[in-house]
Protein backbone atom coordinates (compact mmCIF):
# COMPACT_ATOMS: atom_id res chain seq x y z
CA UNK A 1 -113.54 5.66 72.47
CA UNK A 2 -112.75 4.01 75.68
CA UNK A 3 -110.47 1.18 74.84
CA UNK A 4 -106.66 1.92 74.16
CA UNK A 5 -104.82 0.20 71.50
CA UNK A 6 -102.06 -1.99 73.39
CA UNK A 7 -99.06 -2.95 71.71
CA UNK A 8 -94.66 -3.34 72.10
CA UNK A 9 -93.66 -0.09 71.22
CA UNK A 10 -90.27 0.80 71.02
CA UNK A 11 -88.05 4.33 71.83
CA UNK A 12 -85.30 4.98 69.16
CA UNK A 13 -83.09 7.32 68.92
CA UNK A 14 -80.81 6.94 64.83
CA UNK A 15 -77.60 8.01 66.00
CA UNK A 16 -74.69 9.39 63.84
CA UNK A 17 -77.23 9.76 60.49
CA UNK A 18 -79.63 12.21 58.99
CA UNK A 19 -82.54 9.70 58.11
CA UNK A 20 -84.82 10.94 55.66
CA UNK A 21 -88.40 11.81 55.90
CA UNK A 22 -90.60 8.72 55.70
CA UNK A 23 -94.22 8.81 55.19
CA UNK A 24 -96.40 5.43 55.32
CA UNK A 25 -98.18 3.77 52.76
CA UNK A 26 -102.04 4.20 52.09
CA UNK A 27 -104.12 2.28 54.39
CA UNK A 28 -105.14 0.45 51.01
CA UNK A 29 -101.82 -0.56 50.45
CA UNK A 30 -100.59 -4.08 51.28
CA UNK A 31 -97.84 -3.53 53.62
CA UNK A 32 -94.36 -5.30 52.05
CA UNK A 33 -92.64 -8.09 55.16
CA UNK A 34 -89.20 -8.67 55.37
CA UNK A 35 -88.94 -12.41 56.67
CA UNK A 36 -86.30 -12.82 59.02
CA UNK A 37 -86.25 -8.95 59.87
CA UNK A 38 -87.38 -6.99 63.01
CA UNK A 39 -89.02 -3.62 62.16
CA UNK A 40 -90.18 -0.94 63.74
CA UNK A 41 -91.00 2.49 63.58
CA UNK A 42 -90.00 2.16 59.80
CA UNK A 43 -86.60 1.03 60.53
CA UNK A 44 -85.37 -2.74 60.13
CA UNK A 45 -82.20 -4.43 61.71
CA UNK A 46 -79.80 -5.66 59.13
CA UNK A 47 -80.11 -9.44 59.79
CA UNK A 48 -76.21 -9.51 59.75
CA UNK A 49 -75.51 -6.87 62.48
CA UNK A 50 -78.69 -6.01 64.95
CA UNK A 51 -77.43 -2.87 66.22
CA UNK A 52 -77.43 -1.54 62.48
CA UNK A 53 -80.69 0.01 61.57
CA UNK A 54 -81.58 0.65 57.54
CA UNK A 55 -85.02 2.37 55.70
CA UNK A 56 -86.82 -0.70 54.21
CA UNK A 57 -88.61 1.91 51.37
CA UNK A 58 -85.16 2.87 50.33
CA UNK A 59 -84.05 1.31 47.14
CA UNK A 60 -80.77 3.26 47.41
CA UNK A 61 -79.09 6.07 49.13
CA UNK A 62 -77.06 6.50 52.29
CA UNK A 63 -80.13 4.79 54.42
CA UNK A 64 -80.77 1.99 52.04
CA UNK A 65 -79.94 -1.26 53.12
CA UNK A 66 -77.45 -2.15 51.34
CA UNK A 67 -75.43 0.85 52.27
CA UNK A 68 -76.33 0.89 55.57
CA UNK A 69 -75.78 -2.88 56.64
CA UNK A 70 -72.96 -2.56 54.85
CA UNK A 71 -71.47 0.37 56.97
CA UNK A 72 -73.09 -0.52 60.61
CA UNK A 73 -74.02 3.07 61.24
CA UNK A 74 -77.22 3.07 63.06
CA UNK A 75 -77.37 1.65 66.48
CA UNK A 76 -79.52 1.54 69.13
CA UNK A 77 -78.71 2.38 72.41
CA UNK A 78 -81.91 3.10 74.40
CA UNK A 79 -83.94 0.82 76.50
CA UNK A 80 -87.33 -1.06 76.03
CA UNK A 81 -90.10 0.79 76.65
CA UNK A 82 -93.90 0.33 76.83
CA UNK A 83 -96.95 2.59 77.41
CA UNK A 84 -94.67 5.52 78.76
CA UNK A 85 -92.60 3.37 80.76
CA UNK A 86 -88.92 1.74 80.06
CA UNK A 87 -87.46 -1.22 81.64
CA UNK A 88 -84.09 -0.99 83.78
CA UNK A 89 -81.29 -1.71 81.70
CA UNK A 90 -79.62 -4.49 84.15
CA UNK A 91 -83.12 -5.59 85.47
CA UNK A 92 -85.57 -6.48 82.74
CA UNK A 93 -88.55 -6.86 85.52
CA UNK A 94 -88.56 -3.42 86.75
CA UNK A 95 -90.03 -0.47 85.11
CA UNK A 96 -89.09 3.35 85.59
CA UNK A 97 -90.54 6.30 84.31
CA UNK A 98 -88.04 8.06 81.88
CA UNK A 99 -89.43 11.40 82.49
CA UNK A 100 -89.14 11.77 86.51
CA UNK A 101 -86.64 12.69 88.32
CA UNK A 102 -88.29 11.14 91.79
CA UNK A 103 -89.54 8.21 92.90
CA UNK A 104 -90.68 6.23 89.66
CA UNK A 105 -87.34 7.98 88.12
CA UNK A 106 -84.60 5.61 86.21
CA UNK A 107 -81.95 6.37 89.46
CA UNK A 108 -84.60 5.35 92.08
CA UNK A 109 -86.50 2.48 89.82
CA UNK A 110 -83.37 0.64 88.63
CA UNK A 111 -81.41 0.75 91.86
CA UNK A 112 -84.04 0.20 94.37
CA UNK A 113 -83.52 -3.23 96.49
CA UNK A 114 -87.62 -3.79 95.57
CA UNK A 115 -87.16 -5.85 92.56
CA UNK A 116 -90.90 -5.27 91.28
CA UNK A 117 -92.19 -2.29 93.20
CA UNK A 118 -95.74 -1.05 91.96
CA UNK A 119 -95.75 2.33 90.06
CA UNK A 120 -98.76 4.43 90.03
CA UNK A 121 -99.94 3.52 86.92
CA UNK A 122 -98.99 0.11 86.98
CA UNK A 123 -96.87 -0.33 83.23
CA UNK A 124 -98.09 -3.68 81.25
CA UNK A 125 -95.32 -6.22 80.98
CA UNK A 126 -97.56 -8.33 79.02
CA UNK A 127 -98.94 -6.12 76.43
CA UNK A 128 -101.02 -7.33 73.61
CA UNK A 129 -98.95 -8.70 70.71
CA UNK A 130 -99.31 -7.14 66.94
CA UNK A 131 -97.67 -7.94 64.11
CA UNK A 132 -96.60 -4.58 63.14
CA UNK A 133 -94.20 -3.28 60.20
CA UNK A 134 -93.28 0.36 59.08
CA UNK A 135 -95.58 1.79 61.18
CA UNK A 136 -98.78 0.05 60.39
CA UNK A 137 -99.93 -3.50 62.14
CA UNK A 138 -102.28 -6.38 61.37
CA UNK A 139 -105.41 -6.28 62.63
CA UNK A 140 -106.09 -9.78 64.79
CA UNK A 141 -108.89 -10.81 63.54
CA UNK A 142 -108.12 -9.69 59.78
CA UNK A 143 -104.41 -10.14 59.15
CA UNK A 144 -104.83 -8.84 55.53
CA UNK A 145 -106.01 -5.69 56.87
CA UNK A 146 -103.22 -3.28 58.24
CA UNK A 147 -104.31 -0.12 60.81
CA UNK A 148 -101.93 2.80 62.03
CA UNK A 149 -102.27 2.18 65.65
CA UNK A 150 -101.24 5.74 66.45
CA UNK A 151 -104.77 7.04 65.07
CA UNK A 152 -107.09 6.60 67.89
CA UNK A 153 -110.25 8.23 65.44
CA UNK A 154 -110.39 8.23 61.60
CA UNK A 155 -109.86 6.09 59.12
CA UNK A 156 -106.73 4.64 59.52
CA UNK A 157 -107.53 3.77 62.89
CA UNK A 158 -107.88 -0.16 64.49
CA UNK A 159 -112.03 0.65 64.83
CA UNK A 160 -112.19 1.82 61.33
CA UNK A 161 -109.77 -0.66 59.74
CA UNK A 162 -110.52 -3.60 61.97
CA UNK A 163 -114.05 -3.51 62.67
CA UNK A 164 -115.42 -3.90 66.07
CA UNK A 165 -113.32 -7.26 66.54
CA UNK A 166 -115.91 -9.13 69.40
CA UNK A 167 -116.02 -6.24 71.78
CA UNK A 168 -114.69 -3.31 70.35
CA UNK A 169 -116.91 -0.55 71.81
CA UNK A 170 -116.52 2.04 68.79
CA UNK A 171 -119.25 0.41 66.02
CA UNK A 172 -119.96 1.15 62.71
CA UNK A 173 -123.17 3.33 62.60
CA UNK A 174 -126.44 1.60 61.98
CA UNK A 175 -128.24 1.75 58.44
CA UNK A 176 -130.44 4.47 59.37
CA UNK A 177 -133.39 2.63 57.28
CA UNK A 178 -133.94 -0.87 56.37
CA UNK A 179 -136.70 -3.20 54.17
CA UNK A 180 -138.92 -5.61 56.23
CA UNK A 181 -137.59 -9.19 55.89
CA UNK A 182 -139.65 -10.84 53.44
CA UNK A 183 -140.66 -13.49 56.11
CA UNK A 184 -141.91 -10.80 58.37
CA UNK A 185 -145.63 -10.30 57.47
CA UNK A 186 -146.31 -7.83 60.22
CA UNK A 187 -147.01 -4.22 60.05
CA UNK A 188 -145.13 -2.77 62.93
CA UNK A 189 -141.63 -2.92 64.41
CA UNK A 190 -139.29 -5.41 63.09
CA UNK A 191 -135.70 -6.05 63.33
CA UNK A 192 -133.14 -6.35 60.14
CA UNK A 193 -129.24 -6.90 60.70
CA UNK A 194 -129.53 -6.63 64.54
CA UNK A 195 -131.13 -3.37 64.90
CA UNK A 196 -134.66 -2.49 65.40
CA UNK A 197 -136.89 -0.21 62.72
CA UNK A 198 -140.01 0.95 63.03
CA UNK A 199 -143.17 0.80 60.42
CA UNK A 200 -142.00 3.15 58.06
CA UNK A 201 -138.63 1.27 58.17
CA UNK A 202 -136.88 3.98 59.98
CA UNK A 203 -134.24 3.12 62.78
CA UNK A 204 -135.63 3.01 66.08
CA UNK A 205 -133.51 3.57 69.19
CA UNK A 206 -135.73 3.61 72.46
CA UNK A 207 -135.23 6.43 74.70
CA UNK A 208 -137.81 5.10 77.04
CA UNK A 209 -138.75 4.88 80.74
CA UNK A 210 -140.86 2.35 83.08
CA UNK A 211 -144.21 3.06 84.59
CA UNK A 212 -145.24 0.78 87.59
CA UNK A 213 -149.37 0.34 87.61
CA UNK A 214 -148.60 -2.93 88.68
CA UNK A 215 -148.05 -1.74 92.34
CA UNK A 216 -148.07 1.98 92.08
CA UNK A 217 -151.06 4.37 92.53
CA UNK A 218 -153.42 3.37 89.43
CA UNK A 219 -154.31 6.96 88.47
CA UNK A 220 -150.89 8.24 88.80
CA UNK A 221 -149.27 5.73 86.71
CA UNK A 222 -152.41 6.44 83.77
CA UNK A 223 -151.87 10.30 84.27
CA UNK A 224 -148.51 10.12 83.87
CA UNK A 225 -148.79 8.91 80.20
CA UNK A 226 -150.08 11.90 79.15
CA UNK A 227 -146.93 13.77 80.72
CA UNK A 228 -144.37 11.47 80.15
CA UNK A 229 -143.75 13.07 76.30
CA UNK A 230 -142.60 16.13 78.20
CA UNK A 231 -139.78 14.52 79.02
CA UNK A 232 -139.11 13.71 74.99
CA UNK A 233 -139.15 9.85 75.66
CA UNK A 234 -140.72 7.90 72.79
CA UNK A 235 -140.93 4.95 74.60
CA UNK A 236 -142.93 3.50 78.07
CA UNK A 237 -142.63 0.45 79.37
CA UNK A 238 -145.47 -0.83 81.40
CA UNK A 239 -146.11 -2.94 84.16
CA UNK A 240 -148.60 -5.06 84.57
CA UNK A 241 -149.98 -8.24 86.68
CA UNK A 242 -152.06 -9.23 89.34
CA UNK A 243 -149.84 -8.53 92.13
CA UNK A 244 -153.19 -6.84 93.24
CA UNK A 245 -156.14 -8.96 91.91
CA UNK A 246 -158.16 -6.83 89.17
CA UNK A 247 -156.14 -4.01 88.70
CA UNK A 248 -154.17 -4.46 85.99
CA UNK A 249 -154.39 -8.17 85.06
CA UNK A 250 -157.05 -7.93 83.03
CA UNK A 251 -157.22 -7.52 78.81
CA UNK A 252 -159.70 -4.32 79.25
CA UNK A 253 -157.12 -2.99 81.81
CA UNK A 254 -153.88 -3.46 79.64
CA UNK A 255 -155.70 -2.47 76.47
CA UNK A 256 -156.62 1.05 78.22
CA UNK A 257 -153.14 1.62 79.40
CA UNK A 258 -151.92 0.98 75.79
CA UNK A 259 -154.11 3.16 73.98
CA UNK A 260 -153.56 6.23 76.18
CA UNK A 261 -149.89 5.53 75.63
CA UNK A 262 -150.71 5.29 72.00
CA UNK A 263 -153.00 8.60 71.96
CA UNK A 264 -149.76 10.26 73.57
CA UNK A 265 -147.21 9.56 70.79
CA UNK A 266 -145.44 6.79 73.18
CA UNK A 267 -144.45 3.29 71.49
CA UNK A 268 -145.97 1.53 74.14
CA UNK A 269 -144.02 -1.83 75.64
CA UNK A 270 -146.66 -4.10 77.91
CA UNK A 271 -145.21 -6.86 80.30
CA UNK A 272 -145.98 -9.08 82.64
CA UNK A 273 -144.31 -8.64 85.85
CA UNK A 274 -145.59 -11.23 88.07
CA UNK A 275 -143.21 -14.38 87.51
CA UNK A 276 -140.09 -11.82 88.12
CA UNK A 277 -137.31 -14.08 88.63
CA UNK A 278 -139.42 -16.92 88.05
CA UNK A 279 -137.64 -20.30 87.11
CA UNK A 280 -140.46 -22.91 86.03
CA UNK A 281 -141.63 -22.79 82.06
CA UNK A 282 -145.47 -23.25 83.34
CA UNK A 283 -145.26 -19.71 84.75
CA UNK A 284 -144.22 -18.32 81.04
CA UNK A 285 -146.75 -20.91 79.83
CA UNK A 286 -149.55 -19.16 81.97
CA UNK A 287 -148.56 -15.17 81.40
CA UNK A 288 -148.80 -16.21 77.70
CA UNK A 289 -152.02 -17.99 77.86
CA UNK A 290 -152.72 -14.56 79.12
CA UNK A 291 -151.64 -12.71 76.25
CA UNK A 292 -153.85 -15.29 73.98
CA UNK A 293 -157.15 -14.43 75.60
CA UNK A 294 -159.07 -13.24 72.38
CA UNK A 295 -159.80 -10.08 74.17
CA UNK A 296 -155.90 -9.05 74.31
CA UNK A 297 -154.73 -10.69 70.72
CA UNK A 298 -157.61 -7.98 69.05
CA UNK A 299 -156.07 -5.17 70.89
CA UNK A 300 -152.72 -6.51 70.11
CA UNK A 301 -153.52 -7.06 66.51
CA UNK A 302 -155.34 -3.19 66.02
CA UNK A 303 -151.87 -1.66 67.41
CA UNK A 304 -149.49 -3.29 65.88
CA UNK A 305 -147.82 -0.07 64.50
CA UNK A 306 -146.94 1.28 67.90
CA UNK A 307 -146.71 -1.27 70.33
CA UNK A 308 -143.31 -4.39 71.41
CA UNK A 309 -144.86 -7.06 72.96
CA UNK A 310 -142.50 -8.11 76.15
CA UNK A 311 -143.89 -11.38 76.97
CA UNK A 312 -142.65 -11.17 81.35
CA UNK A 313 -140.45 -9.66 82.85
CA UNK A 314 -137.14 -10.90 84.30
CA UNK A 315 -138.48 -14.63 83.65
CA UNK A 316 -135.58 -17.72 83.38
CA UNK A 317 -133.59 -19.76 85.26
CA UNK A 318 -129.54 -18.98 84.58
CA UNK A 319 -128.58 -22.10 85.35
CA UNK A 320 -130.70 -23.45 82.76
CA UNK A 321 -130.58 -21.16 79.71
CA UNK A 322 -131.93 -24.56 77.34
CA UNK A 323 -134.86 -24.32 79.03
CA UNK A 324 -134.95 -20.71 78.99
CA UNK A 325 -134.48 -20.76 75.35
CA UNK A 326 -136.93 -23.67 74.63
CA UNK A 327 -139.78 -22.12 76.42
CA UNK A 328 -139.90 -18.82 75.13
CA UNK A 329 -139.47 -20.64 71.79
CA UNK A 330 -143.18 -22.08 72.70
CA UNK A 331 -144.52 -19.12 73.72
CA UNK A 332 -143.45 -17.01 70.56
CA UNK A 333 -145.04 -19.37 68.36
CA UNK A 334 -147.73 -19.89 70.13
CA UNK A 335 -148.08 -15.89 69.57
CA UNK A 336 -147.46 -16.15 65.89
CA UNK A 337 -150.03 -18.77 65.49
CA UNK A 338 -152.89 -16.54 66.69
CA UNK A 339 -151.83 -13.88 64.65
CA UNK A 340 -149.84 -11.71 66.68
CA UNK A 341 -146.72 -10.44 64.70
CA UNK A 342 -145.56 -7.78 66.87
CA UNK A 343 -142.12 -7.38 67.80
CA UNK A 344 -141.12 -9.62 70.55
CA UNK A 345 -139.15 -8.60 73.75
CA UNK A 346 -137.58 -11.41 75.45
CA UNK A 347 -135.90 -10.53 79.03
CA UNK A 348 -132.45 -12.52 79.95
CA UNK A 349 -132.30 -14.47 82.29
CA UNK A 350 -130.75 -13.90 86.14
CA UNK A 351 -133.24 -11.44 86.58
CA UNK A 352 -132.58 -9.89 82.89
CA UNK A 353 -129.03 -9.51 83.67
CA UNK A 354 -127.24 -12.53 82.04
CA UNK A 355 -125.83 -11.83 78.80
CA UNK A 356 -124.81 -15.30 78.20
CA UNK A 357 -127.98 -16.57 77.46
CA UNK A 358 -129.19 -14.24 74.78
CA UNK A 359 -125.23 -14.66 73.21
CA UNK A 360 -125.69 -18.96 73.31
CA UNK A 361 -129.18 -19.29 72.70
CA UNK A 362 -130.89 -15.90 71.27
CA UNK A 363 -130.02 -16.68 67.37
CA UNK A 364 -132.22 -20.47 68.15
CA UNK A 365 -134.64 -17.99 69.33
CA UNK A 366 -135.08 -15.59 66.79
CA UNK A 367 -134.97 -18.54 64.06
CA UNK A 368 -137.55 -20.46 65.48
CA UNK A 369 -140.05 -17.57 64.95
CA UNK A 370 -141.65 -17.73 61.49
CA UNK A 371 -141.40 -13.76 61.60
CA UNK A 372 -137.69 -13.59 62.78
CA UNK A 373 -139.38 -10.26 64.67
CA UNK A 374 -137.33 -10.71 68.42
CA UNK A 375 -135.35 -8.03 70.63
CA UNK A 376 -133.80 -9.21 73.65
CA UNK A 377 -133.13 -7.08 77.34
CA UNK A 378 -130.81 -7.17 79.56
CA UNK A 379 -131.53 -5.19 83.07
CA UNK A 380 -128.51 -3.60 84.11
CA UNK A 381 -127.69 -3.55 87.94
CA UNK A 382 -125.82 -5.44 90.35
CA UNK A 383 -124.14 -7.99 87.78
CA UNK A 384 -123.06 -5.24 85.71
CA UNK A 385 -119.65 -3.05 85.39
CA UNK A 386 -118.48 -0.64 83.18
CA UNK A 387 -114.45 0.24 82.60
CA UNK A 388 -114.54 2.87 86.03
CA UNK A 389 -115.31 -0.34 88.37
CA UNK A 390 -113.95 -3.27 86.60
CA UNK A 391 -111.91 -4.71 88.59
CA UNK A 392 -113.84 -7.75 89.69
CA UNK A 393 -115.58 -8.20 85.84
CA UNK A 394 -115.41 -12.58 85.24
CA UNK A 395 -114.66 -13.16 89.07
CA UNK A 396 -118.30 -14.58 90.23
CA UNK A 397 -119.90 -17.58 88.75
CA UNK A 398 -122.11 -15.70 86.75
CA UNK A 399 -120.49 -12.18 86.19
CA UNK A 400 -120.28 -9.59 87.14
CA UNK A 401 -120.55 -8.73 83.18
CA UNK A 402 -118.28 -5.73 80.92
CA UNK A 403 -120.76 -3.36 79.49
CA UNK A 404 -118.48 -2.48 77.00
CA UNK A 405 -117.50 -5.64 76.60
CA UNK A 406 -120.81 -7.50 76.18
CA UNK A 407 -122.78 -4.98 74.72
CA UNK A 408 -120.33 -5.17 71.83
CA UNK A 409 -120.09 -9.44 71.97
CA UNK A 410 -124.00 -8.55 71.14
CA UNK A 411 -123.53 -6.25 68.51
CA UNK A 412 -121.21 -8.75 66.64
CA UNK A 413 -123.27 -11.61 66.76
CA UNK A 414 -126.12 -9.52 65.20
CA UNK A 415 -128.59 -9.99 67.69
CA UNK A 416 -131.05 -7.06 68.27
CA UNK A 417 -130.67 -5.82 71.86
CA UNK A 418 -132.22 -2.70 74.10
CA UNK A 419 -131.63 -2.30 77.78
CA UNK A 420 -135.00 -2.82 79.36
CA UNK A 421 -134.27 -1.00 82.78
CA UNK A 422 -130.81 0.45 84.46
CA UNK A 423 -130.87 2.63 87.56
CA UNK A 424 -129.85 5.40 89.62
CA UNK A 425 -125.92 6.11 89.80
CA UNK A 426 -126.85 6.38 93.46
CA UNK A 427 -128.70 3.16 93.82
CA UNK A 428 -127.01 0.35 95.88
CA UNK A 429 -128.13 -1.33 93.33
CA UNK A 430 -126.25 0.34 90.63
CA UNK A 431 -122.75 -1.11 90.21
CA UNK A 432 -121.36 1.01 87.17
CA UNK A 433 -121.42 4.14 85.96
CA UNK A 434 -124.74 4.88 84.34
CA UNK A 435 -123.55 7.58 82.59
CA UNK A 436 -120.98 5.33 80.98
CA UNK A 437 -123.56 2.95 79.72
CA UNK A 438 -125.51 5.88 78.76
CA UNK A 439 -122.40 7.10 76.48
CA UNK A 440 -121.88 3.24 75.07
CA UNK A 441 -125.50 2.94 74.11
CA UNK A 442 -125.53 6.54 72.51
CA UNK A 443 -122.46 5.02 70.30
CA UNK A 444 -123.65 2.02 69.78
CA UNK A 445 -127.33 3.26 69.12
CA UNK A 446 -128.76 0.86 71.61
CA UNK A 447 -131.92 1.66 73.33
CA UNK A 448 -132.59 1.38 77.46
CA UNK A 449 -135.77 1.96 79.44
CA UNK A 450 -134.98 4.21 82.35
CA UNK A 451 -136.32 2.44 85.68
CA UNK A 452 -138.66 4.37 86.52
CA UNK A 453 -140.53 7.26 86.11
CA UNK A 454 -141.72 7.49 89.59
CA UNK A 455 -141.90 4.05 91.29
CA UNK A 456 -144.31 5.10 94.23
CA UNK A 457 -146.23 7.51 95.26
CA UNK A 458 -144.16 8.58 98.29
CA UNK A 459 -141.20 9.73 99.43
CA UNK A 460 -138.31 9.92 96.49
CA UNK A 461 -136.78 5.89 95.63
CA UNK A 462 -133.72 5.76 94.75
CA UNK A 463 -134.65 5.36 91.06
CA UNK A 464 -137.36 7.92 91.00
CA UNK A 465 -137.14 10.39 87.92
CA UNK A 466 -139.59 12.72 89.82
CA UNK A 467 -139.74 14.24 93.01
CA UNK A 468 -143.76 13.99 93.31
CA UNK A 469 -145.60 11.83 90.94
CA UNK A 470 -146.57 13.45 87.70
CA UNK A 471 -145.84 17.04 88.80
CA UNK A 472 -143.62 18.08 85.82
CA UNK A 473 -143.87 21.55 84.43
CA UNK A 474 -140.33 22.50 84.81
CA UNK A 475 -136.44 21.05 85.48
CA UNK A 476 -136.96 21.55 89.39
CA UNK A 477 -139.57 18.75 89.78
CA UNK A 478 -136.99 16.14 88.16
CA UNK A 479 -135.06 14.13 90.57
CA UNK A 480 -130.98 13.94 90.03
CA UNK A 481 -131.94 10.97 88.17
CA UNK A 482 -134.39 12.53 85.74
CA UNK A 483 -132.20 14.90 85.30
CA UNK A 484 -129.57 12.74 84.22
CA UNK A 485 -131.93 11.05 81.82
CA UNK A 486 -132.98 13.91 80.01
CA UNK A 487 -130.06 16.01 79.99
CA UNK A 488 -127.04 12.83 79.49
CA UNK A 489 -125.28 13.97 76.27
CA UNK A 490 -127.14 10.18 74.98
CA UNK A 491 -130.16 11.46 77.26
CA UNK A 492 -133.81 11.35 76.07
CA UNK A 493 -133.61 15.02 74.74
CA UNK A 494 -130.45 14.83 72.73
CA UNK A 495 -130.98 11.14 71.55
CA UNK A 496 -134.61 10.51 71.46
CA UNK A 497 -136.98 10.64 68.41
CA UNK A 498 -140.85 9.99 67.97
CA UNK A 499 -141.23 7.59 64.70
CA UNK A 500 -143.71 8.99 62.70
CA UNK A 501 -146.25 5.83 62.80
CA UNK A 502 -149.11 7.77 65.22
């Protein structure tokens, strides 16, 4: 888990008593208040006398409170303190470190002429407030729920009790099967409480990489499908268009790409690459009249069990997410009208990177299409950071973007979500840490698309997976990327697994 549970927390010391043992109730248990009384750490302040502590669970006794406000014994004596570090008793704005002895130490802290110096780490004055009593506190969003926020794991902890609360990165796991929708009348992929299942209604959780025909030698890009599975992928995402006329921009083309994919045990994902960035709806218009030709809606149709369908790639304007919204709207129903009930992938837009259009427009999306059957992608580079490089996360007009932030924003509104291509940790187009997103997505069970497999036939790109195209017999031939994509912890040989629709 990589967020930390913020809240006042306070250093006592019970002076001149022998307090008894207290355990806290059951998570189940509703937590008694005491209006009017401060708690903490499962002491309260007699209202009458605030330096007098008493045991709220004891009926009677020496630490009950009506013998203890009644004999002032407890006080308190030691000074605020928050996330390790305690504020100076004569100057509440400065912070010291109550275990050194040097520079961040109480004598050098509290009497230095700096009246906020800048400790290494920096203490919060401005932590985030919880209502908290006898050791247990509300969760925000719930305040009928109570969580021990010393458990960082397990099920007394905030993530357990609280849910993932609009960005908590630490989910609940995904129901590893799922029915089809009644409205979906397909027979392939489909989606069911924001997460993706294949045919057999068995959780699906791409472990995929790109392919590049588009550009990229012709026969190296079709060879590599039948090595590809080495890798233990189940998933390739394929380029095509007519960057170069009558390659790969025709249905007999795309169709034989598919089917070798198929014949390989790959879920195959076709799209359109040639409106990338593209901002005008008669551009999505024309890559789906495309997809209509009868040629490509029969091969569409006769694979339905192992193929997504992602209309173009990178295609919307993000300063227009309406119009983003209301053309791929047309598109997907023109799709459903000719009989193609695939599973949808829909790209963001801002280059796939915007998560603010799938969050304000994606449900409009997915409820426009008579077979509710859409994924979305986001493309994770430049506009992207993850808690390592966060420092700049909100500060642009669009962005840069919180993985863990957004990626759980997604998972709370229920929308069904893979990451259609990330890159290279040492791509200056990287701006996180991949293997961080690689760690969120294996906890949140959210697919990605490595980009790419091997991008050209030349010397090694920056997000190459192989060092010569389609020589893979062995670990050697892998690029520090591929090796990083097979061998991540969430990598495709841990994670992945082939649904059992070939």
């Amino acid at each position: 888990m990589r967020t930390s549970i913020s809240f006042v927390g306070f250093a006592f010391f019970l002076m001149s008593c022998a307090a008894q043992p207290y355990s806290p109730p059951a998570p189940d248990v509703v937590v008694p208040s005491f209006d009017g009384v401060v708690c903490n750490e499962g002491w309260c302040q007699c209202p009458e006398d605030a330096e007098t502590w008493f045991d709220p669970a004891a009926v009677s006794g020496d630490t009950s409170r009506d013998e203890r406000c009644a004999v002032g014994e407890i006080g308190m004596s030691e000074p605020l303190c928050n996330n390790g570090w305690c504020r100076c008793p004569d100057n509440m704005e400065v912070w010291y470190d109550p275990s050194s002895s040097g520079s961040t130490g109480i004598e050098t802290r509290c009497g230095a002429p700096d009246p906020d110096p800048d400790p290494d780490p920096d203490p919060d004055p401005d932590p985030e407030e919880l209502t908290c009593n006898m050791g247990w506190c509300r969760c925000p969003s719930d305040p009928d729920t109570w969580f021990d926020p010393s458990a960082m794991t397990g099920d007394t902890s905030r993530a357990e009790r609280c849910g993932t609360e609009g960005g908590d990165p630490t989910p609940a796991p995904r129901p590893m099967t799922a029915t089809r929708p009644p409205e979906n009348t397909g027979t392939g992929f489909f989606t069911n409480g924001g997460s993706i299942y294949d045919a057999n209604g068995e959780l699906f959780v791409a472990r995929g990489v790109n392919i590049t025909p588009a550009w990229g030698r012709l026969d190296h890009n079709r060879e590599s499908l039948a090595i590809i599975s080495r890798s233990s992928a189940n998933l390739v995402r394929i380029a095509v268009g007519d960057f170069i006329p009558g390659r790969v921009d025709t249905p007999e083309a795309v169709r034989a790409l598919v089917e070798r994919g198929i014949e390989n045990r790959l879920v195959v994902m076709p799209e359109w690459h040639s409106i990338t960035g593209g901002l005008d709806p008669a551009e999505l218009a024309r890559v789906t009249d495309f997809w209509l030709l009868p040629e490509n809606v029969t091969w569409l149709r006769a694979n339905e069990r192992q193929i997504m369908l992602n209309i173009a790639n990178e295609w919307g304007d993000r300063d227009d997410p309406v119009a983003w919204r209301d053309a791929y709207i047309d598109s997907i129903t023109r799709l459903r009208d000719a009989g193609v009930n695939a599973l949808i992938v829909v790209d963001s837009t801002l280059y796939g990177q915007s998560p603010t259009a799938i969050l304000e427009h994606g449900a409009a999306i997915i409820e426009a299409d008579p077979q509710h059957n859409v994924a979305f992608s986001i493309h994770m580079y430049r506009f992207w950071r993850t808690v390592d490089d966060a420092d700049d996360v909100g500060s642009w007009p669009h962005g840069p973007w919180s993985v863990e932030t957004e990626l759980g924003n997604i998972d709370a509104a229920g929308l069904p979500l893979m990451i259609g291509e990330f890159g290279a940790p040492t791509s200056p187009e990287t701006a996180f840490s991949t293997q961080t997103l690689m760690d969120i997505c294996g906890e949140r069970s959210i697919g990605w698309i490595a980009w790419a497999w091997k991008e050209t036939a030349g010397a090694d790109q920056h997000h190459d997976m192989l060092r010569v195209a389609n020589a893979f017999d062995a670990d050697a031939d892998l690029t520090d990327f591929g090796r990083l994509v097979l061998d991540h912890p969430a990598g495709t040989r841990a994670t992945s697994r082939v649904p059992e629709i070939f």
